[in-house]
C-alpha atoms as a PDB file:
ATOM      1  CA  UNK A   1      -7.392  18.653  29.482  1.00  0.00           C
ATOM      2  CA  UNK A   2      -8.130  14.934  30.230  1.00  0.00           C
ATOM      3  CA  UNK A   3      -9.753  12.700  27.527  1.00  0.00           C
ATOM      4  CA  UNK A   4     -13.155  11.783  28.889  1.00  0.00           C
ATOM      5  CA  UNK A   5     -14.081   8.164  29.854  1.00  0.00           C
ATOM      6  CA  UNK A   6     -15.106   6.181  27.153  1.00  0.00           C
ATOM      7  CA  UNK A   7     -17.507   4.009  28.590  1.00  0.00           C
ATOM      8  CA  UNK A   8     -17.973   0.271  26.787  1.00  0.00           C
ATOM      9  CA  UNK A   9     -21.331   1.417  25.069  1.00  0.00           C
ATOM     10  CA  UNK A  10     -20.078   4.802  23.685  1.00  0.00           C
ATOM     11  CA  UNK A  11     -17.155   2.210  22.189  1.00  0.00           C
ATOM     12  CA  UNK A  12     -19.731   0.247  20.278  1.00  0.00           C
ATOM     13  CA  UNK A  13     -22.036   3.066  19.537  1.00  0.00           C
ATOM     14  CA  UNK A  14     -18.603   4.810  17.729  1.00  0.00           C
ATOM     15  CA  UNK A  15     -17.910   1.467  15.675  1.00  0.00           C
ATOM     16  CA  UNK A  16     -21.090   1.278  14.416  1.00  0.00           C
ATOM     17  CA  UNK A  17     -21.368   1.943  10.430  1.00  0.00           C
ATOM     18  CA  UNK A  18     -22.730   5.460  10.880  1.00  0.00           C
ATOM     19  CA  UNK A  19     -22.412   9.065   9.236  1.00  0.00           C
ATOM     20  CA  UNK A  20     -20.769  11.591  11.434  1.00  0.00           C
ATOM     21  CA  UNK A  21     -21.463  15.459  11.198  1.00  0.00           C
ATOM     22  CA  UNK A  22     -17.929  17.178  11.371  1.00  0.00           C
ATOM     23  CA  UNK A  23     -18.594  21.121  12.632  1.00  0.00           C
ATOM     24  CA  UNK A  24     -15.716  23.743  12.038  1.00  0.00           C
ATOM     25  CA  UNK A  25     -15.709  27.434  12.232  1.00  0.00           C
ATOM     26  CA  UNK A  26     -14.662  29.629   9.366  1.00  0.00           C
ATOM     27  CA  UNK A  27     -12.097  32.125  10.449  1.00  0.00           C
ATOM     28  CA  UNK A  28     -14.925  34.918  10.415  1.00  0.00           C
ATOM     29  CA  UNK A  29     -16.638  32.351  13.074  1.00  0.00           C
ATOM     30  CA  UNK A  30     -19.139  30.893  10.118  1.00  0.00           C
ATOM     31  CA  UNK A  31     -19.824  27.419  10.837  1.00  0.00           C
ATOM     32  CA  UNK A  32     -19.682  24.432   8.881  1.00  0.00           C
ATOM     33  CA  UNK A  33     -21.101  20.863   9.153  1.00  0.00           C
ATOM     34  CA  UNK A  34     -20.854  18.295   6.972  1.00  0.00           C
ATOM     35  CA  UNK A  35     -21.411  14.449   6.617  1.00  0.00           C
ATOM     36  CA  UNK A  36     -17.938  12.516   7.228  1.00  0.00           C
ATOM     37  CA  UNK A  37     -16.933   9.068   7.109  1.00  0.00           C
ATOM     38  CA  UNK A  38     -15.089   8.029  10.563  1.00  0.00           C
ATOM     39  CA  UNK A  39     -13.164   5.524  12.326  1.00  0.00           C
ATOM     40  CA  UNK A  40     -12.995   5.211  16.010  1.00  0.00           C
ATOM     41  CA  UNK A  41      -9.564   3.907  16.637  1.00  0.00           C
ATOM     42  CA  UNK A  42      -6.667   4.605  19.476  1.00  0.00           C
ATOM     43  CA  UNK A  43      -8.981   6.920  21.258  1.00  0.00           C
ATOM     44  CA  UNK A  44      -9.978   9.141  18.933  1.00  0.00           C
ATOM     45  CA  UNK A  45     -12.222   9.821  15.506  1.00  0.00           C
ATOM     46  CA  UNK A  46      -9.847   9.629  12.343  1.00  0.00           C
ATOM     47  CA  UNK A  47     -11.806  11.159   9.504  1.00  0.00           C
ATOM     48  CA  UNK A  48     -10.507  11.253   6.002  1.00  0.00           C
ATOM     49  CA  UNK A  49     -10.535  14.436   3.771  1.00  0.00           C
ATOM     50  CA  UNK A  50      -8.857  16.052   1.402  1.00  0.00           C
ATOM     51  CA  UNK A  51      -6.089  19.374   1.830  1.00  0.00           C
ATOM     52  CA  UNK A  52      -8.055  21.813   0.150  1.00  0.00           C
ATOM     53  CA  UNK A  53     -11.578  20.912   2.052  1.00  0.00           C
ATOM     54  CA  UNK A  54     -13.428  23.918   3.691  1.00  0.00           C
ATOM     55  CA  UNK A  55     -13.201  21.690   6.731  1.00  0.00           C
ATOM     56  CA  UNK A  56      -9.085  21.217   6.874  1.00  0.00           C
ATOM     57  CA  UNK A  57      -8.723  24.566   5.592  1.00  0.00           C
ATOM     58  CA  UNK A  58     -10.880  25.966   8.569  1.00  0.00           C
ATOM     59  CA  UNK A  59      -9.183  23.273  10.969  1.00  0.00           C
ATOM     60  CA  UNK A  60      -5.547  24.858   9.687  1.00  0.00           C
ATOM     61  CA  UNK A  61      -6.824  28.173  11.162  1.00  0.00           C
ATOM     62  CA  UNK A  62      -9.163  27.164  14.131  1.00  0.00           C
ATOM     63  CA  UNK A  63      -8.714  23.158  15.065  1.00  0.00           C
ATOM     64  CA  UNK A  64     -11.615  23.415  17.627  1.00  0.00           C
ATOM     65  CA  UNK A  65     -14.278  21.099  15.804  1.00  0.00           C
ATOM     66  CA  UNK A  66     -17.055  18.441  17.249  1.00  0.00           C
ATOM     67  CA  UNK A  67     -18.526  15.563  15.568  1.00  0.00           C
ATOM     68  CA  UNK A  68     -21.857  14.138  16.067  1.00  0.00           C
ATOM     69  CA  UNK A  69     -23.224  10.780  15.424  1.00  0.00           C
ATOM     70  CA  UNK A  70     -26.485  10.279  15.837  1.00  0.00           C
ATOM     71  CA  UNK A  71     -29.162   7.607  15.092  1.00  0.00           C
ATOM     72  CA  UNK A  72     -32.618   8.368  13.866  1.00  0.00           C
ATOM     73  CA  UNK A  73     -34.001   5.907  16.088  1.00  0.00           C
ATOM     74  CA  UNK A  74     -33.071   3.813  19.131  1.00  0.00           C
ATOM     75  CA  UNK A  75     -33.578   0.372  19.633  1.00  0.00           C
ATOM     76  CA  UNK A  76     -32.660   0.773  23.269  1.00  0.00           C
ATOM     77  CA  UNK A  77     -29.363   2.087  24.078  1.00  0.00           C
ATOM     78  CA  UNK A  78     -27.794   5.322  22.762  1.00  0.00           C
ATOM     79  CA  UNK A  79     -29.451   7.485  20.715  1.00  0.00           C
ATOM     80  CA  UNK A  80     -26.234   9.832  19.813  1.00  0.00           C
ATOM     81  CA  UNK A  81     -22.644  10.794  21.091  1.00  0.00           C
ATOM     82  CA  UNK A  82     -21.069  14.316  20.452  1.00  0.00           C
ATOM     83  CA  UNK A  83     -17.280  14.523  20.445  1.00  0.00           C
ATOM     84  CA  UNK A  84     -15.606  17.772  21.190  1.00  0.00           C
ATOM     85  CA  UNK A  85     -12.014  18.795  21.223  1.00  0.00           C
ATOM     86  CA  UNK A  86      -8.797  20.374  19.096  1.00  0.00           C
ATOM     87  CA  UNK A  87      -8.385  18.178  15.734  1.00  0.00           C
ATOM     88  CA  UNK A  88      -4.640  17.540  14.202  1.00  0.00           C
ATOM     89  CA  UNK A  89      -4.003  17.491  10.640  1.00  0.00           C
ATOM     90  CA  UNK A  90      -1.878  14.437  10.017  1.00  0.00           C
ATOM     91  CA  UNK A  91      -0.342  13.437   7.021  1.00  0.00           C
ATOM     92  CA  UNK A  92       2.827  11.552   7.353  1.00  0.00           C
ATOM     93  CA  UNK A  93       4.082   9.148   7.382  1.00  0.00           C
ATOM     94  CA  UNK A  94       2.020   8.244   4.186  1.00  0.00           C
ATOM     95  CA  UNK A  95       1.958   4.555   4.283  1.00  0.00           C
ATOM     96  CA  UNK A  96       0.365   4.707   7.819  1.00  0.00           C
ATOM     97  CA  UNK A  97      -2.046   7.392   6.893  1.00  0.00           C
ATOM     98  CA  UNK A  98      -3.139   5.533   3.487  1.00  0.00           C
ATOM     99  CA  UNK A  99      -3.605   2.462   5.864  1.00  0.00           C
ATOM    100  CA  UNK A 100      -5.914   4.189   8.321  1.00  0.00           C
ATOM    101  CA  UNK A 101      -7.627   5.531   5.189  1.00  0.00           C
ATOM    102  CA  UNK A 102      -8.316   2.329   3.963  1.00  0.00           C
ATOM    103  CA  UNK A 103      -9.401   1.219   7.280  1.00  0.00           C
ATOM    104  CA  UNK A 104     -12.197   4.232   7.289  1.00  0.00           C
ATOM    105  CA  UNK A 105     -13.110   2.962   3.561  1.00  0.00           C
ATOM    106  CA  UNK A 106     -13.777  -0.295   4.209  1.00  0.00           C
ATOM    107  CA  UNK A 107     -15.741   0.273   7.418  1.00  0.00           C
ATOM    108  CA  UNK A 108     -18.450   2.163   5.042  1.00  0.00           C
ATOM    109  CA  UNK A 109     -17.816   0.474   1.653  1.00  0.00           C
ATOM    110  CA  UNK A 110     -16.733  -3.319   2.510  1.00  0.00           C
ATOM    111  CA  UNK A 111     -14.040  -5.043   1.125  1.00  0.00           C
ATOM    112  CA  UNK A 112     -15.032  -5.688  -1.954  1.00  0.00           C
ATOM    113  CA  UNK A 113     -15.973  -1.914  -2.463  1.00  0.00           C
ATOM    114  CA  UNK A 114     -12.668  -0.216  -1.099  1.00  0.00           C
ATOM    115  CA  UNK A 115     -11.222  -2.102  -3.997  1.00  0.00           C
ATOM    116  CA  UNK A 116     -13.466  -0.422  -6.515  1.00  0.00           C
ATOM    117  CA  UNK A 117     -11.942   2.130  -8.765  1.00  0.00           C
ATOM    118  CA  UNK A 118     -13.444   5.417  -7.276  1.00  0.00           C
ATOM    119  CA  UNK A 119     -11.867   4.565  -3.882  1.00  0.00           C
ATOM    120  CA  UNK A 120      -8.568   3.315  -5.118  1.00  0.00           C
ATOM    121  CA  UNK A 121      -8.552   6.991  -6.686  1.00  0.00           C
ATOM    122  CA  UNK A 122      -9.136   8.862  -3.526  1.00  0.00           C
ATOM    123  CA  UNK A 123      -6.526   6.441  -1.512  1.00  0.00           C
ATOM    124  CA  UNK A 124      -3.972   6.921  -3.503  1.00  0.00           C
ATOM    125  CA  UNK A 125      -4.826  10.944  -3.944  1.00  0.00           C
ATOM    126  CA  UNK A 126      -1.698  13.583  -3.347  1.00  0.00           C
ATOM    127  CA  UNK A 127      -4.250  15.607  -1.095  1.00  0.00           C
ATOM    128  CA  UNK A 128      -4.721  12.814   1.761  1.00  0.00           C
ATOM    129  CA  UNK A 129      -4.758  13.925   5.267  1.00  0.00           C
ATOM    130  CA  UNK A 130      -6.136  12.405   7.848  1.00  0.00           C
ATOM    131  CA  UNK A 131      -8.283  14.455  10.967  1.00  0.00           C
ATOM    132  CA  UNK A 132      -7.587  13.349  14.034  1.00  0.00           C
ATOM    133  CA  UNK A 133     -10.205  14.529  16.692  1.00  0.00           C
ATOM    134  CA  UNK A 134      -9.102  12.828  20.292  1.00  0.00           C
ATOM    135  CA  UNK A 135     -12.087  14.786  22.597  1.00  0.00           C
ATOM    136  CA  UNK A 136     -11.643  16.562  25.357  1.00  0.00           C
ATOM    137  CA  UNK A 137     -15.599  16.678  26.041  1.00  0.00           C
ATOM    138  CA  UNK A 138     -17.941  13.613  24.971  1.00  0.00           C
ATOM    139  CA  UNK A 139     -21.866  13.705  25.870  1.00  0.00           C
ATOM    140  CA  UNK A 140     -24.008  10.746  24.619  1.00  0.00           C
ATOM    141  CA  UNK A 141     -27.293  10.014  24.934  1.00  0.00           C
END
């Protein structure tokens, strides 16, 4: 399936310091949504997690997921942009995926906060893996 246009304002709307809501489906078809941390980069949302999330756990079984960012209120422009599509677990090679971690880190915690202790922990962390979601379906509005 062909990755949907990404039109100029979607691009900015998707760079924007915002919470995403990451859905997956348990393998009993429960879903799950929770808060995530993004970065919009190469075409697709790289979220950070952990191995032994719910959400990579479900993704290992079922890698159909959306995200959704959204803004409470609109100062003109987009109000929110749903991303659709089959996520990929990456993990290797680990200096690249620690990068693009760091990258996600900073967007939300600045550069002087990615250097705190708590997030030097979890970039350095054994469990690492990255979620790539490249859509196959994007509405915004």
């Amino acid at each position: 399936m062909p990755t949907p246009e990404i039109t100029p304002q979607v691009q900015e709307f998707l760079t924007r310091k915002l919470l995403g809501r990451l859905a997956t489906a348990s393998s009993e078809g429960q879903p799950h949504v929770v808060p995530v941390w993004f970065l919009w980069e190469a075409g697709a949302a790289w979220i950070s997690s952990y191995r032994s999330t719910r959400k990579v756990i479900d993704l290992e079984r079922n890698p159909k997921c959306a995200l959704v960012v959204d803004v409470e209120q609109a100062e003109g422009g987009l109000t929110a942009v749903m991303l659709e599509g089959r996520a990929e677990l990456v993990s290797t090679p680990p200096n690249a995926v620690k990068q693009r971690i760091e990258r996600i880190y900073t967007k939300y915690l600045g550069l002087d906060g990615v250097l705190e202790k708590d997030p030097q922990e979890w970039l350095n962390s054994p469990e690492n893996v990255l979620i790539k979601l490249t859509p196959t379906r994007l509405k915004a509005w």
